[in-house]
Protein backbone atom coordinates (compact mmCIF):
# COMPACT_ATOMS: atom_id res chain seq x y z
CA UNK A 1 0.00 0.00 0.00
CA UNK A 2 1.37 3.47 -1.33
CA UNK A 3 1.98 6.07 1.92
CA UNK A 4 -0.95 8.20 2.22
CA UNK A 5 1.38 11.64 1.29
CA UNK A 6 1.80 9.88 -2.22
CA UNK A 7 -1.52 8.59 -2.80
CA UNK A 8 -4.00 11.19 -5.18
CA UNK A 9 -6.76 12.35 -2.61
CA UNK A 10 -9.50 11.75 -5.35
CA UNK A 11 -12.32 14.56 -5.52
CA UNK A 12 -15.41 12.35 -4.75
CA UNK A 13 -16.50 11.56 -1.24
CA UNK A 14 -16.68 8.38 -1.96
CA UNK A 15 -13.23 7.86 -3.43
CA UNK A 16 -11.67 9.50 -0.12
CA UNK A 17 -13.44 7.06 2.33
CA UNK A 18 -12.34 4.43 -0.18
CA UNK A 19 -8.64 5.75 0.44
CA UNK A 20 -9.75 5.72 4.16
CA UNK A 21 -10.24 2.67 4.50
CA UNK A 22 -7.47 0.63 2.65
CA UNK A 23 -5.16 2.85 5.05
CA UNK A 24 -7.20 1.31 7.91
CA UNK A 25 -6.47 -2.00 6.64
CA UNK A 26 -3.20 -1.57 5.89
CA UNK A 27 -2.51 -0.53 9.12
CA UNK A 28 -4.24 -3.17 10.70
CA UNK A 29 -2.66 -6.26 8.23
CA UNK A 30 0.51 -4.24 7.33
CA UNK A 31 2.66 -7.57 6.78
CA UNK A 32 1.28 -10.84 4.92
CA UNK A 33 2.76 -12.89 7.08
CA UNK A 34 0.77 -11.42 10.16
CA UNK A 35 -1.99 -12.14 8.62
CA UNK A 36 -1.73 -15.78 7.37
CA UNK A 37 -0.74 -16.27 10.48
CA UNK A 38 -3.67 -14.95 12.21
CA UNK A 39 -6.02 -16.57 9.57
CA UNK A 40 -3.59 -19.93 10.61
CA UNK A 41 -4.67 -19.95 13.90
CA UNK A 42 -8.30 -18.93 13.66
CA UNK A 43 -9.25 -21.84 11.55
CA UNK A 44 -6.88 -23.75 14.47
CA UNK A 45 -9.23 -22.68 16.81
CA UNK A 46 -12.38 -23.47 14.31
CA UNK A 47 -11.58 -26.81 14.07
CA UNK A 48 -10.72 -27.18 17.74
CA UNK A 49 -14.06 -25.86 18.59
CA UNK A 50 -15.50 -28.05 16.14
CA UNK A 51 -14.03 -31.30 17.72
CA UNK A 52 -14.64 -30.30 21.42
CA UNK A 53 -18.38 -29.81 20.01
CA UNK A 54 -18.98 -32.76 18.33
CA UNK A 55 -17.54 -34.81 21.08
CA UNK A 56 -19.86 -33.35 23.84
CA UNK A 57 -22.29 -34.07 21.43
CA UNK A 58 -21.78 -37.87 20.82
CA UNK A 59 -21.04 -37.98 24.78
CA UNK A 60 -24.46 -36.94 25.34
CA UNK A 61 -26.12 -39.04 22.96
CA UNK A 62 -24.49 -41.67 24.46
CA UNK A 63 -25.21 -41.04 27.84
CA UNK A 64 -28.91 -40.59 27.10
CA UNK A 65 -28.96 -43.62 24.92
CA UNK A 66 -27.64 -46.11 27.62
CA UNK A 67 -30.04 -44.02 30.45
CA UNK A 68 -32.85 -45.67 28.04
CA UNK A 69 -31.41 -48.86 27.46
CA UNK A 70 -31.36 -48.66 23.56
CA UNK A 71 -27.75 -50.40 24.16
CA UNK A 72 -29.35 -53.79 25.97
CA UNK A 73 -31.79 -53.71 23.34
CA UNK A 74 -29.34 -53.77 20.67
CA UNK A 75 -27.20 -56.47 22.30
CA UNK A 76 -30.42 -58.76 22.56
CA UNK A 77 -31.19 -58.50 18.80
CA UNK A 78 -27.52 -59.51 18.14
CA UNK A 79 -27.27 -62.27 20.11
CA UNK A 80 -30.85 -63.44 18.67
CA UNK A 81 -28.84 -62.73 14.90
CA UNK A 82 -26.07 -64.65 15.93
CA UNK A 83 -28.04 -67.81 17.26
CA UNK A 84 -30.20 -67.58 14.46
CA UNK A 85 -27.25 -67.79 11.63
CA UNK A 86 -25.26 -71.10 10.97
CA UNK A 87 -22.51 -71.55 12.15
CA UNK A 88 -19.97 -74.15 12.37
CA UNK A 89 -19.66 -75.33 15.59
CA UNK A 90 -21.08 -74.20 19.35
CA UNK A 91 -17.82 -73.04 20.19
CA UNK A 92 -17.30 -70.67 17.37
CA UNK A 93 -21.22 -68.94 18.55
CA UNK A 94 -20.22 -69.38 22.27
CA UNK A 95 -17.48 -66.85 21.46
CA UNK A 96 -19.27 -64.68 19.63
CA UNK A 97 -21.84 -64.02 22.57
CA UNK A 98 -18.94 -63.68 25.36
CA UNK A 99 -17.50 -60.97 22.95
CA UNK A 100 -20.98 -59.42 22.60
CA UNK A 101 -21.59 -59.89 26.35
CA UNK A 102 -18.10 -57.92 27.41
């Protein structure tokens, strides 16, 4: 950005808050690197926002789900699956249900 002694003060209001304002910025973001940097760790902080979010979110689904037993009704239809497919011996079922029953 030119200094503000060599830039043309244009004749239209508009034009001089125009001028105005890019020295505001420039002043604000005056080196590149600044402001990767700050747009570096704002999307840091997005995404660590994001995470913390979604994890409270899944903890409280899962909190509410086993408060209403949805998980002792899911383990019943699997072990109903399992004794319903063929298999080829006991033992291989028998350790299926004491994985399901862990």
């Amino acid at each position: 950005m030119q200094d503000k002694s060599s830039v043309e003060v244009p004749s239209k209001p508009t034009d001089k808050n125009v001028i105005k304002l890019l020295t505001a910025i420039d002043k604000v973001y005056g080196s590149t690197w600044r402001l990767a940097w700050r747009n570096f760790l704002a999307g840091l902080m997005h995404a660590l926002g994001a995470t913390i979010g979604y994890v409270l979110f899944i903890g409280l689904a899962i909190l509410i789900a086993d408060k209403l037993g949805v998980f002792d009704s899911i383990q019943n239809f699997w072990q109903g699956l399992l004794k319903q497919l063929p298999f080829q011996s006991d033992s291989a079922l028998q350790f299926k249900t004491d994985i399901l029953d862990q």
